[in-house]
Protein backbone atom coordinates (compact mmCIF):
# COMPACT_ATOMS: atom_id res chain seq x y z
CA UNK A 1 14.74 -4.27 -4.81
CA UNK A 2 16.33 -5.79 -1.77
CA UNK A 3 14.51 -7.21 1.43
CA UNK A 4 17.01 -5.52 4.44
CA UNK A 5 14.65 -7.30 7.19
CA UNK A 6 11.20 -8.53 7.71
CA UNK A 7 10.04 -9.83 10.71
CA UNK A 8 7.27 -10.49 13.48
CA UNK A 9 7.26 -7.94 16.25
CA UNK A 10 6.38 -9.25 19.54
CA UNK A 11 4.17 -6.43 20.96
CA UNK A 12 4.87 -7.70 24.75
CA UNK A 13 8.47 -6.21 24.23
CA UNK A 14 6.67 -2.59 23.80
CA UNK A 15 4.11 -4.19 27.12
CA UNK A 16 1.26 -3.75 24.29
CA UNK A 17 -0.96 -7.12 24.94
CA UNK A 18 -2.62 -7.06 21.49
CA UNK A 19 -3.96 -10.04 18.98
CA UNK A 20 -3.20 -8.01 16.24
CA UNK A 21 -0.56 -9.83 13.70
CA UNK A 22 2.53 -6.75 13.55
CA UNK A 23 4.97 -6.91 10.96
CA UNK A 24 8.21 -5.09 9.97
CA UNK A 25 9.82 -4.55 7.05
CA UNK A 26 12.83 -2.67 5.35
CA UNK A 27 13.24 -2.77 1.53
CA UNK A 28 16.00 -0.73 -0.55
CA UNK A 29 15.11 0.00 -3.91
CA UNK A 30 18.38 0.03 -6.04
CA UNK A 31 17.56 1.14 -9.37
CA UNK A 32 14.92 3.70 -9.67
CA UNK A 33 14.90 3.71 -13.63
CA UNK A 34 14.53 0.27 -13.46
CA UNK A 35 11.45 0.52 -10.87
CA UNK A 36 10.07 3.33 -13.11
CA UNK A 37 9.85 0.86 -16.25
CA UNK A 38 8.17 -2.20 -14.13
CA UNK A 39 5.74 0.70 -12.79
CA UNK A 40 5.14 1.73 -16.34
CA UNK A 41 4.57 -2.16 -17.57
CA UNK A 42 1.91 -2.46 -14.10
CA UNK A 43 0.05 0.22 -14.86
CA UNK A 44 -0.30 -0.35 -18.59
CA UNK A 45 -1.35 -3.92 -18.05
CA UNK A 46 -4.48 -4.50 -18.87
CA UNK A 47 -5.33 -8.27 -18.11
CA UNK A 48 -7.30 -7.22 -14.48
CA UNK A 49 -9.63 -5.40 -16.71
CA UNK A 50 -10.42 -8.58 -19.36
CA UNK A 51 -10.71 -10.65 -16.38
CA UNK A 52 -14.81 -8.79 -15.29
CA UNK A 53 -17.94 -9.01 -16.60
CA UNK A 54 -18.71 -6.93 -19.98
CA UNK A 55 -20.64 -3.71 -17.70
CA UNK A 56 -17.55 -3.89 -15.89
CA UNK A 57 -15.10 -4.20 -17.97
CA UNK A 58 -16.71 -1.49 -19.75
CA UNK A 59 -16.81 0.67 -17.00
CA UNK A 60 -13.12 0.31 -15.81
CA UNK A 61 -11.39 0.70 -18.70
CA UNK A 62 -12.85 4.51 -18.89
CA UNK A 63 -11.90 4.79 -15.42
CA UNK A 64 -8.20 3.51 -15.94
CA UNK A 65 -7.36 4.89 -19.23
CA UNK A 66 -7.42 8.80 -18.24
CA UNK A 67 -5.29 8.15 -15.18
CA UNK A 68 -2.65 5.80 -17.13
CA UNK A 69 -2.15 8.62 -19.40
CA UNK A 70 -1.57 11.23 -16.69
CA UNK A 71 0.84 8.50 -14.61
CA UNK A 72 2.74 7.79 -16.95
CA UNK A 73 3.12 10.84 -19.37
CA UNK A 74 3.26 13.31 -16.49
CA UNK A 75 4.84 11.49 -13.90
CA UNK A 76 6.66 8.43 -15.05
CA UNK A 77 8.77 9.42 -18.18
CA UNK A 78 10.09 12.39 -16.25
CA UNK A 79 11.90 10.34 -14.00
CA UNK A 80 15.48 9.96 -13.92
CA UNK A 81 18.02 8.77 -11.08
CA UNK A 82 16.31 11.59 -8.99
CA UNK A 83 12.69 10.53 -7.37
CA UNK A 84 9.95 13.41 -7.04
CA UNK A 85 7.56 13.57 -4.78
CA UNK A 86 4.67 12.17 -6.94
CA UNK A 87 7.12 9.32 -8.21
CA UNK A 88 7.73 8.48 -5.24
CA UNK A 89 4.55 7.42 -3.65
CA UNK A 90 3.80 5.17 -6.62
CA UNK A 91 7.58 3.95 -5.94
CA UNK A 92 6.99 3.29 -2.41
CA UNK A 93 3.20 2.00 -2.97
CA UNK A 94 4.32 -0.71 -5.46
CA UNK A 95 7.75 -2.07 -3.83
CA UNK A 96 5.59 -2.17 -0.89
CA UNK A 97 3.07 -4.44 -2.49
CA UNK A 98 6.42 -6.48 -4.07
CA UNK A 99 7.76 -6.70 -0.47
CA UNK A 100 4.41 -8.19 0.59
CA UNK A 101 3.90 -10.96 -1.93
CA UNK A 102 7.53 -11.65 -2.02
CA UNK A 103 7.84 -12.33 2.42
CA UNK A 104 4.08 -13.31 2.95
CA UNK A 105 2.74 -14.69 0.22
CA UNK A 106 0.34 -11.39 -0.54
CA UNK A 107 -1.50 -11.33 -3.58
CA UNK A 108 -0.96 -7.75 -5.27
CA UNK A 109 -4.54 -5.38 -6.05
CA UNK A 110 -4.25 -3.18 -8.95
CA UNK A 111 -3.30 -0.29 -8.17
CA UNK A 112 -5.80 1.73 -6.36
CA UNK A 113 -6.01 4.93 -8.77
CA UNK A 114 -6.84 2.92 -11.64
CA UNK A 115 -10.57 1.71 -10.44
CA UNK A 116 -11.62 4.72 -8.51
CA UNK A 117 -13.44 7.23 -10.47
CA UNK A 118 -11.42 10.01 -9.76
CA UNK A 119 -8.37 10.66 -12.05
CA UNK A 120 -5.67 11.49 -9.76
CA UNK A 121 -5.07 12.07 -6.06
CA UNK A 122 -7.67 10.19 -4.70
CA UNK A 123 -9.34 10.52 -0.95
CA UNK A 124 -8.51 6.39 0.02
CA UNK A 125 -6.26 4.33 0.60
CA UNK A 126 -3.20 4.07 -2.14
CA UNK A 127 -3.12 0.13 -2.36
CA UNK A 128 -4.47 -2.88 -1.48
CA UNK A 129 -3.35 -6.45 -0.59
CA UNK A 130 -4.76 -9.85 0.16
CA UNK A 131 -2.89 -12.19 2.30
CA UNK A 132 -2.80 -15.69 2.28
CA UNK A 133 -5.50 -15.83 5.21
CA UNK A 134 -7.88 -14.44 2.99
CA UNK A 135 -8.14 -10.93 4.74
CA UNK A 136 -7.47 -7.08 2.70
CA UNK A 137 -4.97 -5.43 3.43
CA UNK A 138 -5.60 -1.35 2.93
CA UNK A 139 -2.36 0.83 2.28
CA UNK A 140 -1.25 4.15 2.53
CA UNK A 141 2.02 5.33 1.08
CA UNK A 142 4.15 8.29 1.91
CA UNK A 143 6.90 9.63 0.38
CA UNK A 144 9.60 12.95 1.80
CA UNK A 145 13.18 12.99 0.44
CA UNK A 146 13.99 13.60 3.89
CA UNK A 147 12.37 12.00 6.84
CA UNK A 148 10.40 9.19 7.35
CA UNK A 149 7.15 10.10 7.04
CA UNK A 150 5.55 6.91 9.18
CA UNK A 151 3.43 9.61 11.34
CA UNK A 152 1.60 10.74 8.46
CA UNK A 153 0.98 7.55 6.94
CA UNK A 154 -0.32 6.03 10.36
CA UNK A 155 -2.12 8.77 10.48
CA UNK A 156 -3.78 9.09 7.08
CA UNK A 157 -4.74 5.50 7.78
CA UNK A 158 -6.24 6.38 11.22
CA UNK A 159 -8.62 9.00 9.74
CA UNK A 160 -9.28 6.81 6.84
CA UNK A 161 -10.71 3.86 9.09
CA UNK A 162 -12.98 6.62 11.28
CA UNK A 163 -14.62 8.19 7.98
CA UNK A 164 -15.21 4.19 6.87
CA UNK A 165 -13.17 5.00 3.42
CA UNK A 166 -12.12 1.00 3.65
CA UNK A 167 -16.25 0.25 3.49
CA UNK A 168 -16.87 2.78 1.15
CA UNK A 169 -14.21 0.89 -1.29
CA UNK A 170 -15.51 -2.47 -1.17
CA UNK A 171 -18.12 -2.20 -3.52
CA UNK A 172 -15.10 -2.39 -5.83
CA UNK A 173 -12.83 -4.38 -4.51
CA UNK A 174 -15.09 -7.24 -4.12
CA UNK A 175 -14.25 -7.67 -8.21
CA UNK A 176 -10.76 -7.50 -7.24
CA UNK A 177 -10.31 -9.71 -4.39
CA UNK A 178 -11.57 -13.44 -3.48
CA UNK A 179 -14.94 -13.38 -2.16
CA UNK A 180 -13.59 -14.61 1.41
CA UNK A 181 -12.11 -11.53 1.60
CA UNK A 182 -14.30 -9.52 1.48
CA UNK A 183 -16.71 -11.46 4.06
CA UNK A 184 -13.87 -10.87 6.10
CA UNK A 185 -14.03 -7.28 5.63
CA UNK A 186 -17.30 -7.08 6.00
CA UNK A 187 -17.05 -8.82 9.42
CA UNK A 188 -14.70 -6.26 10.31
CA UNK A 189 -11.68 -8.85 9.74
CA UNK A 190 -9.06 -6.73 7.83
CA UNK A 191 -5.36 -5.32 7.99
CA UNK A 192 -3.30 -1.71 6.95
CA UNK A 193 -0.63 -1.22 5.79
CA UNK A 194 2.01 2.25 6.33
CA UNK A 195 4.58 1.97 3.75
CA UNK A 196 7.00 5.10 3.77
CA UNK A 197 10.28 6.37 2.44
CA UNK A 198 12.75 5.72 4.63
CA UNK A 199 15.75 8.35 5.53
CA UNK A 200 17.52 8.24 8.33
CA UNK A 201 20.85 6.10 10.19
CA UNK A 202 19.21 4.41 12.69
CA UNK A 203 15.90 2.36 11.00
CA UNK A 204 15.42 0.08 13.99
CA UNK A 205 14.66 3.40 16.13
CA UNK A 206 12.55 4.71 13.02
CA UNK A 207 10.59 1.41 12.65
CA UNK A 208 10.50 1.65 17.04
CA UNK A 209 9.13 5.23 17.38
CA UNK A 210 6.72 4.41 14.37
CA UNK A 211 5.27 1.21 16.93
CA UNK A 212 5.20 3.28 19.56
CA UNK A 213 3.04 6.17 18.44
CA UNK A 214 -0.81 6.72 19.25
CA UNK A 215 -1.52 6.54 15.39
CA UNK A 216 -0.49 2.32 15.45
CA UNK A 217 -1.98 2.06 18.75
CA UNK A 218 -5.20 2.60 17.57
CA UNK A 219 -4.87 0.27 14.75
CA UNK A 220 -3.64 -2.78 16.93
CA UNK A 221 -7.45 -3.57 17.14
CA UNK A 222 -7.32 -5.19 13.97
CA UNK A 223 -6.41 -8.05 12.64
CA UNK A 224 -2.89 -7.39 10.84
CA UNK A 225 -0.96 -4.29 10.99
CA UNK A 226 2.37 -3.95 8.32
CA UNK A 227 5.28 -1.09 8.64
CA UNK A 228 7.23 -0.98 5.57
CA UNK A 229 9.68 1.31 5.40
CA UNK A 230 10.88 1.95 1.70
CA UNK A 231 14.96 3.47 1.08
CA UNK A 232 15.62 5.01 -1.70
C-alpha cells in the first residue's frame, strides 16, 4: 500500500466556515494477493476476543466465528489479481483503517462484521477508528470497478447518523474502544469516515466534487470528517 497524499483541507477555500477537522487522503493498493493474505491473518486473529471478560468473550467468539468462515472461504480464497465487488469493500475498509493509523496515529477497531450479530452484510457502519484525541471514528466503505463511489458512501453515512446506527453500536464498541471515547460519543463528539475505490484521471477533482456535495455538508457539524479514496 502506498500513501499518494494526505492532507488538511482548509474549508475557507470551498467558503465553508466549519470547525469540523477535514481530511484527504489517496492510497494505491499494489498487490491485491498480498492485501488478501493480511485480510485473511486480521480477520482470523483472535487476540481482541481473549482481551474481554469471560460472558463476553463467550459471546463474541459465536458471533465472529460464522462470519470468518463465510469471509474467508467465500470471499477471500477466491481472489486473484482481479477484485470483486464483495472483496473489495473489505479491501477498501481495511487499507482505509491502515491509511489512518499509518498518517494520524488511528488506532484500528476490529472489523465491524465480526462483533455484530448478524453474519454478513450488516445495516452499520463497515469500520471503526479511534484517533489520537480520543474520539470514534465511524466508516463506510464503497467499492465499483468503475467510478468513485464517494456519493454513496457520504450518503450511506448521512442516513446512518439520522437513524442513530452510530448510538445503536456503542453498546459494543465501548469493549472495543478507550472509555474516553466513548464519553465523547456519547457527548455527541465523534468523526466518519467515506473510504471508496477510486477510478478516475483527475483525483483532486474526485476528492473536490466529493467536498462539495450536500452529503459532506451535512456532516461538517461534527467533529472530524475523513475522505479516503482507495485505487486499485
Amino acid at each position: 500500500m502506498q500513501i499518494i497524499d494526505a492532507q488538511k483541507v482548509d474549508m475557507s477555500k470551498f467558503g465553508v466556515n466549519t470547525s469540523c477537522g477535514v481530511y484527504l487522503i489517496h492510497l494505491k493498493v499494489l498487490d491485491i494477493n498480498s492485501r488478501a493474505k493480511e485480510i485473511i491473518n486480521m480477520l482470523t486473529d483472535r487476540s481482541w476476543i481473549h482481551k474481554l471478560g469471560v460472558v463476553d468473550r463467550k459471546s463474541y467468539e459465536a458471533r465472529a466465528e460464522q462470519t470468518i468462515k463465510k469471509i474467508v472461504e467465500d470471499i477471500l480464497t477466491k481472489v486473484d489479481s482481479k477484485v470483486t465487488e464483495d472483496f473489495g469493500e473489505y479491501l477498501v475498509s481495511d487499507s482505509a483503517g491502515n491509511a489512518l493509523r499509518d498518517t494520524h496515529k488511528h488506532v484500528k477497531v476490529v472489523l465491524a462484521e465480526l462483533w455484530k450479530e448478524q453474519k454478513t452484510g450488516n445495516p452499520g457502519f463497515d469500520f471503526h477508528t479511534e484517533g489520537p484525541n480520543e474520539i470514534i471514528l465511524f466508516g463506510e466503505a464503497k467499492f465499483k470497478t468503475s467510478g468513485s463511489p464517494y456519493t454513496i458512501a457520504l450518503e450511506q453515512i448521512v442516513d446512518f447518523v439520522q437513524l442513530k446506527k452510530d448510538e445503536m453500536e456503542l453498546a459494543d464498541l465501548q469493549r472495543l474502544v478507550s472509555s474516553n471515547a466513548v464519553s465523547n460519543a456519547v457527548a455527541n463528539i465523534k468523526g466518519y469516515i467515506a473510504a471508496f475505490s477510486l477510478n478516475a484521471i483527475n483525483h483532486v477533482s474526485i476528492f473536490e466534487k466529493a467536498l462539495k456535495s450536500d452529503a459532506a455538508q451535512k456532516l461538517l457539524c461534527h467533529k472530524e470528517l475523513y475522505l479516503i479514496g482507495v485505487e486499485i
